[in-house]
Protein backbone atom coordinates (compact mmCIF):
# COMPACT_ATOMS: atom_id res chain seq x y z
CA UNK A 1 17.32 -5.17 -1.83
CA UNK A 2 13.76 -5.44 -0.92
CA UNK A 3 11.56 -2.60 -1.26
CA UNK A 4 8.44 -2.75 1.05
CA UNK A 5 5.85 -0.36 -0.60
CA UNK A 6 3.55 -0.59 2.81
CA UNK A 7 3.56 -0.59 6.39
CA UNK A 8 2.58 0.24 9.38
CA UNK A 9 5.35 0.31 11.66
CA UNK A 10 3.18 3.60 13.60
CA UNK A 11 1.75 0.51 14.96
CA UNK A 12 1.16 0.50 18.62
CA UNK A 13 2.54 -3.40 18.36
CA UNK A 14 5.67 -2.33 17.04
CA UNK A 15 6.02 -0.02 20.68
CA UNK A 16 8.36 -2.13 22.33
CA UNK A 17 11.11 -2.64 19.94
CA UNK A 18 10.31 -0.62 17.05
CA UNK A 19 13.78 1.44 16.57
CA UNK A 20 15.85 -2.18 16.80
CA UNK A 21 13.59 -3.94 14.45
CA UNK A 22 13.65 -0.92 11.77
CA UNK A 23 17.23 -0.64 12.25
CA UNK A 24 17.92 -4.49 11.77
CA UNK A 25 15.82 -4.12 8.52
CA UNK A 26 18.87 -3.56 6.06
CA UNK A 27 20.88 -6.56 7.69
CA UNK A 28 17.62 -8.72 6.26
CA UNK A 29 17.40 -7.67 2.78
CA UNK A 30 15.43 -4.71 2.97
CA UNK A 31 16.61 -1.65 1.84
CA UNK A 32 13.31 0.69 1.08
CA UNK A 33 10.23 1.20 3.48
CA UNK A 34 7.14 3.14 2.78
CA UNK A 35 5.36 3.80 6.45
CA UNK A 36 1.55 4.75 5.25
CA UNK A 37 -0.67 6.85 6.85
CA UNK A 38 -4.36 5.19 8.00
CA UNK A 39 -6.11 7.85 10.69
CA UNK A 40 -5.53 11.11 11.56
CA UNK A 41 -3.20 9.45 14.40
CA UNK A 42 -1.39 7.16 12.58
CA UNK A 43 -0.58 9.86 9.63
CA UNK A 44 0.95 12.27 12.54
CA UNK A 45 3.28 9.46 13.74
CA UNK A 46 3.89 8.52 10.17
CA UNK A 47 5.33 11.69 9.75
CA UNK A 48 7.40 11.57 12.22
CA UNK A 49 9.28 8.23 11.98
CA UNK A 50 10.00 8.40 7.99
CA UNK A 51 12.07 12.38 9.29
CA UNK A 52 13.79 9.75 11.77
CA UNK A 53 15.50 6.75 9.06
CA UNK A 54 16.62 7.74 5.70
CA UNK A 55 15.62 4.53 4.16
CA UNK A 56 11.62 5.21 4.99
CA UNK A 57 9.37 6.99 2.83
CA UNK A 58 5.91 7.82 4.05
CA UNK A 59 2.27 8.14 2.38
CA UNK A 60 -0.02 10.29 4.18
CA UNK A 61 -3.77 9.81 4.10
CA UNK A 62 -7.13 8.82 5.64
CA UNK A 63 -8.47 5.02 5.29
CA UNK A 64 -11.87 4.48 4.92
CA UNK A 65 -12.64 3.37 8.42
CA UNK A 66 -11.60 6.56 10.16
CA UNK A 67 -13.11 9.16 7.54
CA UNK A 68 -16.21 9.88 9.85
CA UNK A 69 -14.71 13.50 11.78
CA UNK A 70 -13.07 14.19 8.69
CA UNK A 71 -13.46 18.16 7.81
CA UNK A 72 -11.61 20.02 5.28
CA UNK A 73 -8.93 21.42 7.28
CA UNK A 74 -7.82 17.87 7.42
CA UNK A 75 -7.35 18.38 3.38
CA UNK A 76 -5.44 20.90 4.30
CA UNK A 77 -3.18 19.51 6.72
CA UNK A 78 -2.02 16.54 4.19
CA UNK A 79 -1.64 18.83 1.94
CA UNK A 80 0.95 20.82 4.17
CA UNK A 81 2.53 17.47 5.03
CA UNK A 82 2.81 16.16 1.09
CA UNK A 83 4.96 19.15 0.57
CA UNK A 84 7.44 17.40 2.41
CA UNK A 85 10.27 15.51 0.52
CA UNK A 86 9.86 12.66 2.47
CA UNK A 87 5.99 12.16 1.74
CA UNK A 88 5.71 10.30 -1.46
CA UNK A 89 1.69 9.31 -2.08
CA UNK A 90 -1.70 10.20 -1.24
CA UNK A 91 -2.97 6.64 0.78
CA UNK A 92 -4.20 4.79 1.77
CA UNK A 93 -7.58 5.84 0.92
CA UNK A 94 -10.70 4.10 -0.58
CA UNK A 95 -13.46 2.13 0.27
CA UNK A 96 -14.20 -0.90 2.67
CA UNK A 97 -17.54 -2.28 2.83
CA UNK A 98 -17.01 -5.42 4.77
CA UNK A 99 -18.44 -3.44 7.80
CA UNK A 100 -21.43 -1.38 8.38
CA UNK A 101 -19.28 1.86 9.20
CA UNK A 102 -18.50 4.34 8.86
CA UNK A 103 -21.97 4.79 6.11
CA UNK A 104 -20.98 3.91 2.12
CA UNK A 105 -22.08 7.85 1.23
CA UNK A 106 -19.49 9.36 3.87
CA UNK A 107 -16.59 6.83 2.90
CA UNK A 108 -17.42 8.07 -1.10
CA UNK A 109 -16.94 11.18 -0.49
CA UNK A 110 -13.79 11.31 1.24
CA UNK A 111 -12.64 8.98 -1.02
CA UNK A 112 -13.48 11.26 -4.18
CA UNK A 113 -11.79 13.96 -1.92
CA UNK A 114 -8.54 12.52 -1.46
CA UNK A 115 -8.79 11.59 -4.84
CA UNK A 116 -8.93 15.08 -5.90
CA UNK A 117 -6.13 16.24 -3.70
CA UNK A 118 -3.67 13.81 -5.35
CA UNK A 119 -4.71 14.94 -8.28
CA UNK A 120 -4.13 18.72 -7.36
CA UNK A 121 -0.59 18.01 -5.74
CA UNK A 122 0.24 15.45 -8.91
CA UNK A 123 0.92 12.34 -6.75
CA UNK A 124 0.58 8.63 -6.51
CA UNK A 125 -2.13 7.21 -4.59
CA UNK A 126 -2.45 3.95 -2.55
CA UNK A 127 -5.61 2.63 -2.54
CA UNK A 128 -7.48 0.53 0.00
CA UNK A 129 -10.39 -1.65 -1.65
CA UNK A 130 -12.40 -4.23 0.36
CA UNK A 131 -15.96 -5.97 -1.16
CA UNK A 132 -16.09 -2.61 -2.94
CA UNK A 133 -14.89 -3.07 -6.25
CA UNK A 134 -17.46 -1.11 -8.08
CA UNK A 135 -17.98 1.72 -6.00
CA UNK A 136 -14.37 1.89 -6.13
CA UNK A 137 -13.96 1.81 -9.73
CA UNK A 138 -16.81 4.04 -10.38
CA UNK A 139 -15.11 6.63 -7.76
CA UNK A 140 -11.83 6.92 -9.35
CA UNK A 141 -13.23 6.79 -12.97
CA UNK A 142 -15.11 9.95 -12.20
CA UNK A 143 -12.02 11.42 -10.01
CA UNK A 144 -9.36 11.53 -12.25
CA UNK A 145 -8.11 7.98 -11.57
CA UNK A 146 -7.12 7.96 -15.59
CA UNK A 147 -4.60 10.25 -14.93
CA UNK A 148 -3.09 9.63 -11.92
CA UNK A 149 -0.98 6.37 -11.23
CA UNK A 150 -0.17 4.35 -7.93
CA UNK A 151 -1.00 0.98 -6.20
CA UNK A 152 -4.25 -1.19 -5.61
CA UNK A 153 -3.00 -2.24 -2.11
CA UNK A 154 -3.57 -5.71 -1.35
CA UNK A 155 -5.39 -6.75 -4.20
CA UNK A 156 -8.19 -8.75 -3.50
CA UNK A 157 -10.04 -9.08 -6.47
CA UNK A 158 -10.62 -11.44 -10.11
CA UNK A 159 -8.45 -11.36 -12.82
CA UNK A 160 -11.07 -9.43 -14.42
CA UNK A 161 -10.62 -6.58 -12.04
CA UNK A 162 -6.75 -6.71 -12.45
CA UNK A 163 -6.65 -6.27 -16.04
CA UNK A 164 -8.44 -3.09 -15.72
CA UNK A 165 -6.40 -1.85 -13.03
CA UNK A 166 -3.23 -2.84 -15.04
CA UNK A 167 -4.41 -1.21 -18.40
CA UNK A 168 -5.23 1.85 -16.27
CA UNK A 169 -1.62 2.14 -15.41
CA UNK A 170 -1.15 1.03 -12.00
CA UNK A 171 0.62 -1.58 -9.99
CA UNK A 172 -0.65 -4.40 -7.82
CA UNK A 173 0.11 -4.73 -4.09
CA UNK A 174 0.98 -8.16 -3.29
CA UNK A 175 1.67 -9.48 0.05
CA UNK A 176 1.49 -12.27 2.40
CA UNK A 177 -2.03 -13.37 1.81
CA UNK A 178 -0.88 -15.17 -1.71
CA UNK A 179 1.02 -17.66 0.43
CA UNK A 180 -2.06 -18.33 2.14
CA UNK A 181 -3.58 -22.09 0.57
CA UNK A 182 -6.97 -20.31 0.38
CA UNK A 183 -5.72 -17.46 -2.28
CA UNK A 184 -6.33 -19.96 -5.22
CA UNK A 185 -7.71 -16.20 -7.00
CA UNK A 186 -4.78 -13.79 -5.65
CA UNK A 187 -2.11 -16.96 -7.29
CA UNK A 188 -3.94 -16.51 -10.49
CA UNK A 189 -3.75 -12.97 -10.87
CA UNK A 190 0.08 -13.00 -10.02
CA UNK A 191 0.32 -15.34 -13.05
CA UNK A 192 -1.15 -13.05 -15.50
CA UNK A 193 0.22 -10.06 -14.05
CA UNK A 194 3.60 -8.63 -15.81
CA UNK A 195 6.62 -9.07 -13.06
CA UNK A 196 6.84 -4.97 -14.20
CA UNK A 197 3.78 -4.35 -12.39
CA UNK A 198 3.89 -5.92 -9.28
CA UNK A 199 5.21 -3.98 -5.48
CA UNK A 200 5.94 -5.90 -2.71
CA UNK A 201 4.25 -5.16 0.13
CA UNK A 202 3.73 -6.45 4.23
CA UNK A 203 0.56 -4.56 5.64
CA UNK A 204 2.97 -4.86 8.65
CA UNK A 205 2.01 -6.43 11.26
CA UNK A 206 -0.82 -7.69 9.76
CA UNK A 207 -1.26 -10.37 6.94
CA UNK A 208 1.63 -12.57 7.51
CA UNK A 209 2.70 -14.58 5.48
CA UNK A 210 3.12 -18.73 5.51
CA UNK A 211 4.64 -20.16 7.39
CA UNK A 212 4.43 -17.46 10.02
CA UNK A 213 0.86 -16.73 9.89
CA UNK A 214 -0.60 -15.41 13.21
CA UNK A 215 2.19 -13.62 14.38
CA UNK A 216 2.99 -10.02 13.97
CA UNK A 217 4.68 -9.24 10.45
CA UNK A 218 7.31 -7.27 9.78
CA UNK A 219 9.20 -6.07 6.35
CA UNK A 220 11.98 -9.10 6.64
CA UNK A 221 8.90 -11.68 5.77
CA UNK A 222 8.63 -10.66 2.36
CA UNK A 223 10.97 -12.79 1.17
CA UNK A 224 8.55 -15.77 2.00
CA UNK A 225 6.35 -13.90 -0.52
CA UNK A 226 9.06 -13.31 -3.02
CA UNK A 227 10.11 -17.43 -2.83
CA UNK A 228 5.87 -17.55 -3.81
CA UNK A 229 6.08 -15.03 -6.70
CA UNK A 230 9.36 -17.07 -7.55
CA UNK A 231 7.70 -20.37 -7.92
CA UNK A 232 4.00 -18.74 -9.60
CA UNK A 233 5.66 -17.32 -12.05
CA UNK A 234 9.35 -19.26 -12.92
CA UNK A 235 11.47 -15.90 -12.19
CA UNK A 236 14.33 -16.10 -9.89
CA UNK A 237 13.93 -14.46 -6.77
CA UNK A 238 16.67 -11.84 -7.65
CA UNK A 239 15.17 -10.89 -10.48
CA UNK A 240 12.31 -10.07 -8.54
CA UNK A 241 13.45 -8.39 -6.10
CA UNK A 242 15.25 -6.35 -8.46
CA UNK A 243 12.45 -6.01 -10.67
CA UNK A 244 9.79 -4.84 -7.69
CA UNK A 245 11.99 -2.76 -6.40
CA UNK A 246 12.84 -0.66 -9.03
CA UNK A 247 8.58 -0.69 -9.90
CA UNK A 248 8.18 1.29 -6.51
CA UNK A 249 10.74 3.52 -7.44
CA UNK A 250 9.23 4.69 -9.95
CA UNK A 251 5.99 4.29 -8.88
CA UNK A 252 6.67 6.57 -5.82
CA UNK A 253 9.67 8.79 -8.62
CA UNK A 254 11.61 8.30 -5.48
CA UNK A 255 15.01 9.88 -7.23
């Protein structure tokens, strides 16, 4: 079955009718969610709906728009609730330049914090990157990015950038932007990118995919992204589904 390595079903979209859609999940193919933490907020509620479903995993972390009030008891606090069973990655943290704010220098060094953290508690991180692919490089190079492992959410990036990732040891997000006609680079890095190191992934309820773009996304799209991967790279869509899924198991060591 599916294996959705990110979403956001703490979502205030997802008010109405969130326990029916979650629950309908596994009728549509999906058997694995990981719910992942983005604010202070959204890492509370996080917490609280993957203790609800025993198919949901959760990530708990800070995203780079909502590091400004960080202080270290926040470090703290994820670090109380990664010691649950049910927490399986430090994310989604990083960097995202394509706005002013919060300033470059304050999103670094949360960034290199959470880094660190992962690194202390040995787990996988999920990491956000937006027209920061330097900074963001440079950041986990210094912070111990060698040795840890996880996924570069959503990758946006060139080839170039993905074979460095990939020789680094992690996985690639992919989603519902590489049905999108515009993702002529996103296509080409699914190409060259081994089936072994590729998660599926919905950003839910953003980024949906073709031919439901617009409306709000939810975990039973992906297979609109798997029939994409499917025709990219001439691999049934069983085999990868199979084959993702059993990448974010062991990316995650979900046992």
């Amino acid at each position: 079955m599916i294996f959705d390595t990110h979403a956001h079903y703490d979502d205030e979209s997802f008010d109405e009718d969130r326990e029916e859609l979650i629950f309908s999940l596994k009728n549509k193919g999906v058997g694995t969610v990981v719910n992942v933490g983005a604010s202070v907020a959204s890492t509370k509620k996080t917490f609280e709906i993957v203790k609800k479903y025993d198919f949901m995993y959760g990530a708990v972390g800070i995203h780079p728009e909502d590091v400004e009030r960080l202080d270290e008891s926040h470090m703290e606090w994820l670090k109380s609730l990664a010691a649950d069973k049910k927490i399986v990655a430090i994310g989604e943290i990083g960097l995202d330049y394509h706005y002013d704010e919060p300033e470059r220098e304050v999103q670094k060094k949360w960034f290199a914090r959470q880094l660190d953290l992962a690194y202390e508690l040995d787990m996988p991180i999920i990491i956000h990157s937006r027209d920061a692919a330097a900074d963001t490089l440079d950041i986990m190079k210094a912070h111990h990015g060698d040795e840890l492992n996880g996924v570069i959410h959503c990758f946006s990036y060139s080839p170039e950038m993905a074979q460095i990732y990939l020789d680094m040891g992690y996985y690639l997000g992919i989603g519902g932007v590489v049905t999108f006609k515009n993702s002529k680079k996103l296509k080409e890095v699914v190409k060259m990118t081994p089936l072994e190191r590729i998660v599926l992934e919905t950003d839910c309820p953003y980024l949906t995919p073709e031919p439901h773009r617009g409306k709000r996304n939810d975990s039973s799209y992906l297979k609109y992204v798997v029939e994409c991967i499917s025709e990219l790279k001439g691999i049934s869509d069983e085999k990868i589904i199979k084959t993702t899924c059993e990448n974010a198991v062991k990316m995650y060591r979900i046992r």
